[in-house]
PDB file of N, CA and C in Angstrom:
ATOM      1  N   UNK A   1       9.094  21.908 -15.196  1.00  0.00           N
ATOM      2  CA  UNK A   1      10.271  21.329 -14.579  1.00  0.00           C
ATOM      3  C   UNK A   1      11.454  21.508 -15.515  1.00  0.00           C
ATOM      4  N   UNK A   2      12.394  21.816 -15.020  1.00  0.00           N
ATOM      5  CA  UNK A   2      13.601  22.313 -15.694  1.00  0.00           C
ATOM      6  C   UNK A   2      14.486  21.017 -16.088  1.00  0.00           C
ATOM      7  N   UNK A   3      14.453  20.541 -17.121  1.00  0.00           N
ATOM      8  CA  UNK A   3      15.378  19.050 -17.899  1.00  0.00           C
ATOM      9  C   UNK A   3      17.149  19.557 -17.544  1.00  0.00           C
ATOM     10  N   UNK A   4      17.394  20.953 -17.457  1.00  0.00           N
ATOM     11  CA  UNK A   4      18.563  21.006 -17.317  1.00  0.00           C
ATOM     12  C   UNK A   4      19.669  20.391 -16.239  1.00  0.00           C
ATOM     13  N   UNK A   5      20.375  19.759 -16.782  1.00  0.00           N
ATOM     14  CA  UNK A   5      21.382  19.475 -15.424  1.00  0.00           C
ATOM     15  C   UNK A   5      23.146  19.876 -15.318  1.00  0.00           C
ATOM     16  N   UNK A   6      23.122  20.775 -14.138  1.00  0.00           N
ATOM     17  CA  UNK A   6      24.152  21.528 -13.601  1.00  0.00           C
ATOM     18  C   UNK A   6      25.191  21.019 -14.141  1.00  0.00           C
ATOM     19  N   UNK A   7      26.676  21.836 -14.264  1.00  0.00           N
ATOM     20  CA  UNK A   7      27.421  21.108 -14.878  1.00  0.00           C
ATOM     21  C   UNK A   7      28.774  20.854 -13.947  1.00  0.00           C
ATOM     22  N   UNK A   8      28.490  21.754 -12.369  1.00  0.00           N
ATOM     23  CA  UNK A   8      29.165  21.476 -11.425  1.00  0.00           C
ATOM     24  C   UNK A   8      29.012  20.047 -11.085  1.00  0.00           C
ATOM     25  N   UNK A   9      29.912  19.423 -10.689  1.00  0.00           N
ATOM     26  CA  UNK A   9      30.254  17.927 -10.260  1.00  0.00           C
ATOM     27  C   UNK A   9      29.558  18.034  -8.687  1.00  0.00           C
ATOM     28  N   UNK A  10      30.083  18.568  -7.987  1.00  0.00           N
ATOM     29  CA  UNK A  10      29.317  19.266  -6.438  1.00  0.00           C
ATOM     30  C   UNK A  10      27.473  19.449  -6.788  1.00  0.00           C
ATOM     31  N   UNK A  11      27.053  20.531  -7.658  1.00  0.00           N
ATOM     32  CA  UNK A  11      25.660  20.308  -7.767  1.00  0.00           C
ATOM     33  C   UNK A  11      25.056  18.890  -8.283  1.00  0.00           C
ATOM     34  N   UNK A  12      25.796  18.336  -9.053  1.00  0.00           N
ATOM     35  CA  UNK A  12      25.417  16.988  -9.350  1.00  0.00           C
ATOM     36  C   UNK A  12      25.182  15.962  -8.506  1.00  0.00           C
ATOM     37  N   UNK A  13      26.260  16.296  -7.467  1.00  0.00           N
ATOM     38  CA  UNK A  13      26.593  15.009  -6.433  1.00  0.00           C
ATOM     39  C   UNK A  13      25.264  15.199  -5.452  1.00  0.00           C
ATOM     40  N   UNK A  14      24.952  16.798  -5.421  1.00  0.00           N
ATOM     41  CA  UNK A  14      24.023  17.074  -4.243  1.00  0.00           C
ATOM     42  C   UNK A  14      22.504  16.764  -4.660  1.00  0.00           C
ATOM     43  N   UNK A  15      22.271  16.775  -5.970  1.00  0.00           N
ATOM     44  CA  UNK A  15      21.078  16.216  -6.593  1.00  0.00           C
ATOM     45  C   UNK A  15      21.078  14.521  -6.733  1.00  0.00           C
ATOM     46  N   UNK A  16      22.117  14.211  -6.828  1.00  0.00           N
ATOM     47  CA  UNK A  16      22.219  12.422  -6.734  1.00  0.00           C
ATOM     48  C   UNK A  16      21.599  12.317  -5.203  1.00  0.00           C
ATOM     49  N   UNK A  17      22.350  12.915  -4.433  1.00  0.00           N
ATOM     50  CA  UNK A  17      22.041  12.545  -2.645  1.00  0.00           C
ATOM     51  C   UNK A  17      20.554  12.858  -2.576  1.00  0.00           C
ATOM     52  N   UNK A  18      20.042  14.018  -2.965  1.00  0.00           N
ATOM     53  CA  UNK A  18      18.439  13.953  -2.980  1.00  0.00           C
ATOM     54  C   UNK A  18      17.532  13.047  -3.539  1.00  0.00           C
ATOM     55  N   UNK A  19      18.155  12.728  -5.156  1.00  0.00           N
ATOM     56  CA  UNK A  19      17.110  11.069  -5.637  1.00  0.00           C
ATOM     57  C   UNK A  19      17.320  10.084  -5.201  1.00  0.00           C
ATOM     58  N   UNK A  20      18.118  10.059  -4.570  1.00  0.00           N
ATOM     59  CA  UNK A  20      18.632   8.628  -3.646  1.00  0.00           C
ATOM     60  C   UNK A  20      17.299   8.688  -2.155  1.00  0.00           C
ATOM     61  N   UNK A  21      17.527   9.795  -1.825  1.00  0.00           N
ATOM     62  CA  UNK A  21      16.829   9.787  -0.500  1.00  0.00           C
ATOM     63  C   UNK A  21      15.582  10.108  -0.744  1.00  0.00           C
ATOM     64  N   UNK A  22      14.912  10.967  -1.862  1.00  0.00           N
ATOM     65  CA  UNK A  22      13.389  10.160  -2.013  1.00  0.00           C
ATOM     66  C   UNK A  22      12.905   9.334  -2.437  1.00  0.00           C
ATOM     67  N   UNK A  23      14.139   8.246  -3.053  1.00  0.00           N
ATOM     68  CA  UNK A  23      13.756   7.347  -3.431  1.00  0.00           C
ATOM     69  C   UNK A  23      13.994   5.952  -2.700  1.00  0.00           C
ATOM     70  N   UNK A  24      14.564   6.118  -1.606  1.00  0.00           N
ATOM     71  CA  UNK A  24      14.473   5.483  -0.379  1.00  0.00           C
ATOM     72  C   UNK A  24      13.050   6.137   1.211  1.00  0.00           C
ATOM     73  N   UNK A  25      12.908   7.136   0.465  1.00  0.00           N
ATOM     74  CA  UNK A  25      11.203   7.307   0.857  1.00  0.00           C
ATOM     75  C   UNK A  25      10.456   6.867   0.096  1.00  0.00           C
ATOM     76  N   UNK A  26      10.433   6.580  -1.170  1.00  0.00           N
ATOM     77  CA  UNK A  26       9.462   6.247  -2.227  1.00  0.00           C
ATOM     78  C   UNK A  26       9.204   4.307  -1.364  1.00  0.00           C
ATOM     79  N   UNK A  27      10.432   4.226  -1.762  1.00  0.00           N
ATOM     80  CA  UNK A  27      10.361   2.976  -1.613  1.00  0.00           C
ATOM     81  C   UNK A  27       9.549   1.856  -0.278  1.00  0.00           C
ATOM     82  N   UNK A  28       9.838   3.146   0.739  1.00  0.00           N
ATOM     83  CA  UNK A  28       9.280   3.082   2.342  1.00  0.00           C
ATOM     84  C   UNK A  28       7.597   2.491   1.962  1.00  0.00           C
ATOM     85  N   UNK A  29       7.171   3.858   1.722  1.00  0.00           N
ATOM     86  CA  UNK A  29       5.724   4.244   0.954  1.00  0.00           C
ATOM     87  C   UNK A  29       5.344   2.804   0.638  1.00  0.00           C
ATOM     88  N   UNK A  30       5.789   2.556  -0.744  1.00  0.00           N
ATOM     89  CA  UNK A  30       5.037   1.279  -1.526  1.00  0.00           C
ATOM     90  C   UNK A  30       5.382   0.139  -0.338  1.00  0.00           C
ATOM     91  N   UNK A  31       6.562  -0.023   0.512  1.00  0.00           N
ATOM     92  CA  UNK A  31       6.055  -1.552   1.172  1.00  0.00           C
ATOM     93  C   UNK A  31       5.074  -1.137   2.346  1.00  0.00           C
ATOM     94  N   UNK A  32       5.043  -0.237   3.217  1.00  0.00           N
ATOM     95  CA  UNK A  32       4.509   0.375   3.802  1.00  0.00           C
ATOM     96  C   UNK A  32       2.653   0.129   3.206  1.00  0.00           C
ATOM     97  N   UNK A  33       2.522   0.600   1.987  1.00  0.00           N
ATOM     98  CA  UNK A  33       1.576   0.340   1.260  1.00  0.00           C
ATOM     99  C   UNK A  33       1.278  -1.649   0.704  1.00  0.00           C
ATOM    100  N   UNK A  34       1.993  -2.136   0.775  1.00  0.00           N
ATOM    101  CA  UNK A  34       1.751  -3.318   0.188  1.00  0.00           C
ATOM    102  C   UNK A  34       1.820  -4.300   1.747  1.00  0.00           C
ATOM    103  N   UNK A  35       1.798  -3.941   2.203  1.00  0.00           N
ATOM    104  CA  UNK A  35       1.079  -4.643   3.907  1.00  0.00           C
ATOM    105  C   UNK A  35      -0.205  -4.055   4.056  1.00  0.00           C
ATOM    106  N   UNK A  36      -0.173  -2.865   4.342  1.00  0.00           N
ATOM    107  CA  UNK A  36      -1.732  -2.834   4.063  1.00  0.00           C
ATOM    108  C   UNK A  36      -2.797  -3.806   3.012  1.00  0.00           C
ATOM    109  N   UNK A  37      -2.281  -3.550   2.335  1.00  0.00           N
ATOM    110  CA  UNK A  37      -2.647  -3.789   0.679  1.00  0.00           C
ATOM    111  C   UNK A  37      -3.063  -5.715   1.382  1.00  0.00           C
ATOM    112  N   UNK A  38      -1.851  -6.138   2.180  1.00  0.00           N
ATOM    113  CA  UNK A  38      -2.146  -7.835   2.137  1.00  0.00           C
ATOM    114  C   UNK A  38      -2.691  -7.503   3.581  1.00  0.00           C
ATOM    115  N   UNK A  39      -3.186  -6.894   4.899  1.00  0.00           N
ATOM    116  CA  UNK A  39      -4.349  -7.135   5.678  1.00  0.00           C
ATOM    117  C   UNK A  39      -5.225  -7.108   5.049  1.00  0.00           C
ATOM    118  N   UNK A  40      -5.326  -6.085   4.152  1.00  0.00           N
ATOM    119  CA  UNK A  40      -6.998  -5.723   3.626  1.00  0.00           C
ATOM    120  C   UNK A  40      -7.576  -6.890   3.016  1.00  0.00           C
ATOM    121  N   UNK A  41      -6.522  -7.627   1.643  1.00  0.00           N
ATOM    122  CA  UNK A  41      -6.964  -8.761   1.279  1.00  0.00           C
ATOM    123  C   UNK A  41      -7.265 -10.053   1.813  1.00  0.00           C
ATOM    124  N   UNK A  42      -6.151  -9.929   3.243  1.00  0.00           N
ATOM    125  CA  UNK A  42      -6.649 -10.973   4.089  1.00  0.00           C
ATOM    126  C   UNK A  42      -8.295 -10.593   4.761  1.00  0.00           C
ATOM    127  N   UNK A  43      -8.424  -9.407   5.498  1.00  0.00           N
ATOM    128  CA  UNK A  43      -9.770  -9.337   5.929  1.00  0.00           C
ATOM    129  C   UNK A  43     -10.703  -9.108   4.679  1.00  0.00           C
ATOM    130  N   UNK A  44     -10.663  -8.956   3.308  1.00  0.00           N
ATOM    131  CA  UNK A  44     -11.523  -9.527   3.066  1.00  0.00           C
ATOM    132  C   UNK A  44     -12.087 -10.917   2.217  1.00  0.00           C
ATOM    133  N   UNK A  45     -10.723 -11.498   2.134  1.00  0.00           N
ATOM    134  CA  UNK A  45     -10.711 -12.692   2.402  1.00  0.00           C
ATOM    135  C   UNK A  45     -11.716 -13.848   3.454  1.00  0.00           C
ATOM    136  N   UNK A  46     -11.564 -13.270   5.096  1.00  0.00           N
ATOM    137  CA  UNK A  46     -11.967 -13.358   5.979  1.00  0.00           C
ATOM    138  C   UNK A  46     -13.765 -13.318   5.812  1.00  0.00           C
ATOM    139  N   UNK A  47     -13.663 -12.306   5.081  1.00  0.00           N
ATOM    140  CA  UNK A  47     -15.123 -11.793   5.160  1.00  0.00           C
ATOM    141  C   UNK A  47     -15.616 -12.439   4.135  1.00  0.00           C
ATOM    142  N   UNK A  48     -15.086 -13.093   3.333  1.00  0.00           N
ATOM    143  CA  UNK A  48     -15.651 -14.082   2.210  1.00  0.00           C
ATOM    144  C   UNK A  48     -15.966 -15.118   2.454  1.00  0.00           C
ATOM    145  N   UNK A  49     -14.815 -15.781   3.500  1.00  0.00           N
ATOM    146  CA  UNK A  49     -15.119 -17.466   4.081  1.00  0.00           C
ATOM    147  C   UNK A  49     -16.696 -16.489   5.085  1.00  0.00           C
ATOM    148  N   UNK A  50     -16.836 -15.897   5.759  1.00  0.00           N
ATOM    149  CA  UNK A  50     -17.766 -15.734   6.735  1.00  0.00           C
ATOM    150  C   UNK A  50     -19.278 -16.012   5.767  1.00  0.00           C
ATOM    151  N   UNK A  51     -19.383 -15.050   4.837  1.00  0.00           N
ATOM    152  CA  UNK A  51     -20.708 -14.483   4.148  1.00  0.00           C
ATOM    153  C   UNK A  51     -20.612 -16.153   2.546  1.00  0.00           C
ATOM    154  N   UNK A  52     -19.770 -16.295   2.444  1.00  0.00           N
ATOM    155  CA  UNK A  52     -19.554 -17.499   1.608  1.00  0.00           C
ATOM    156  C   UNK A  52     -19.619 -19.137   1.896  1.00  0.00           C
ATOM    157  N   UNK A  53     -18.866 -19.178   3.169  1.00  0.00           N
ATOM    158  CA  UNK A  53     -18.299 -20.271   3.965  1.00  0.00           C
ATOM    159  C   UNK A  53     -19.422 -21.361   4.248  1.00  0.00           C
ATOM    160  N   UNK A  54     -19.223 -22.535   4.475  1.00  0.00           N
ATOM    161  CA  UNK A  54     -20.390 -23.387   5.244  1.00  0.00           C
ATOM    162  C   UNK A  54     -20.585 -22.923   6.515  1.00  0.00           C
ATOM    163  N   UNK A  55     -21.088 -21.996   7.101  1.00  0.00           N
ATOM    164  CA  UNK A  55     -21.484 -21.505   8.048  1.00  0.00           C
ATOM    165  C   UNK A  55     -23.050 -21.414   8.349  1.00  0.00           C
ATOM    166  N   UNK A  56     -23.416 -20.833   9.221  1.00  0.00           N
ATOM    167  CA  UNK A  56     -24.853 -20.356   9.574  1.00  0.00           C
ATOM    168  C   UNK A  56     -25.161 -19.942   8.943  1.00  0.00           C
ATOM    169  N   UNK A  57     -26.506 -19.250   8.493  1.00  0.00           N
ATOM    170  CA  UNK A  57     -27.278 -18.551   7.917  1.00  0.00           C
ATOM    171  C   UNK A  57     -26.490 -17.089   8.998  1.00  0.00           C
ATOM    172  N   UNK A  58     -26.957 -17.189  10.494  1.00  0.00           N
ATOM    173  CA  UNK A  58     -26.643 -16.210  11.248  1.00  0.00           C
ATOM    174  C   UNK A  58     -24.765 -15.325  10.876  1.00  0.00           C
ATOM    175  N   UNK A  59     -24.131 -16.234  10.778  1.00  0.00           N
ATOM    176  CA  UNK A  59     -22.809 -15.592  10.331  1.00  0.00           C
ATOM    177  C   UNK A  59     -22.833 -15.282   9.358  1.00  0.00           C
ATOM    178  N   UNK A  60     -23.780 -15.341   8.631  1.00  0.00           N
ATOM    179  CA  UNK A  60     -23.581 -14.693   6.608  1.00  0.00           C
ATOM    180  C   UNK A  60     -24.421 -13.314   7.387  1.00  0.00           C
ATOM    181  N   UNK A  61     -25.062 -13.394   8.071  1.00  0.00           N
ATOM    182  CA  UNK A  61     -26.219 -11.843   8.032  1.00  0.00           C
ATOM    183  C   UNK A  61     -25.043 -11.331   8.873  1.00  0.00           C
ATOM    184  N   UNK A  62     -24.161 -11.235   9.519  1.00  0.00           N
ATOM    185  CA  UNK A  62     -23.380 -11.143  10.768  1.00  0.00           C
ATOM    186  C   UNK A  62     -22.267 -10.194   9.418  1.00  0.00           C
ATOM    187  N   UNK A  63     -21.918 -11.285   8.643  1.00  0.00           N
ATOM    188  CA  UNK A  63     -21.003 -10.977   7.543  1.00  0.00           C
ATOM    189  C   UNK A  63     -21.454  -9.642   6.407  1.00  0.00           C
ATOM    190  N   UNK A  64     -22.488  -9.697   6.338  1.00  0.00           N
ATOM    191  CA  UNK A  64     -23.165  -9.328   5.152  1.00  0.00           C
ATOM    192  C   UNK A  64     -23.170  -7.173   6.318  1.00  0.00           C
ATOM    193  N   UNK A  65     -23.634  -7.450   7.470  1.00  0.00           N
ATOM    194  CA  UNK A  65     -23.901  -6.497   8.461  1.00  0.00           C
ATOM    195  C   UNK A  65     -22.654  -5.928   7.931  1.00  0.00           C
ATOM    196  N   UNK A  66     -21.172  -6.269   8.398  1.00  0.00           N
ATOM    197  CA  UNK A  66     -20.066  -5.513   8.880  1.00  0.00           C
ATOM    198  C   UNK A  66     -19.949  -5.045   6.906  1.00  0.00           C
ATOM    199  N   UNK A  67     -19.949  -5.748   5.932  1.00  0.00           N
ATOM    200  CA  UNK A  67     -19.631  -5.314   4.706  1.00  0.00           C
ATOM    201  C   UNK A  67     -20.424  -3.966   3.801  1.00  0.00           C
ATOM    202  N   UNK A  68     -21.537  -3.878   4.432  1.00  0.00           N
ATOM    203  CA  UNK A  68     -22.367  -2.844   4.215  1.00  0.00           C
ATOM    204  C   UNK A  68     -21.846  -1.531   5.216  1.00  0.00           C
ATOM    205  N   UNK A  69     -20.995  -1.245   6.119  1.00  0.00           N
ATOM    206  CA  UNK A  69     -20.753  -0.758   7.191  1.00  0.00           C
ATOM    207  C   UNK A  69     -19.592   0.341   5.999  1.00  0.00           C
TER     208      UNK A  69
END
């Protein structure tokens, strides 16, 4: 990767407009990613009260089924 940077004001401006805009994709990405990130912990959260929880014997094997899956 080339460290050099242009010494036109115009090439400069047009490389600012590009880190700006993948970095307003970057940014998409990680929240995009950090919802996932909190279903997953909620379902397995979910799946902890099930296989953990005062429940049945039957809902822990029920629990224990889908986590092996």
């Amino acid at each position: 990767m080339d460290n050099q940077l242009p010494d036109d004001i115009e090439q400069l401006k047009a490389l600012l407009r590009e880190q700006r805009a993948q970095n307003q994709r970057l940014s998409g990405l990680v929240t995009s990613y950090r919802h996932e990130i909190d279903k997953l912990k909620a379902h397995i959260a979910k799946l902890q009260r099930m296989v953990f929880g005062s429940r049945s014997e039957k809902s822990r094997d029920k629990a224990a089924r889908l986590l092996n899956k």
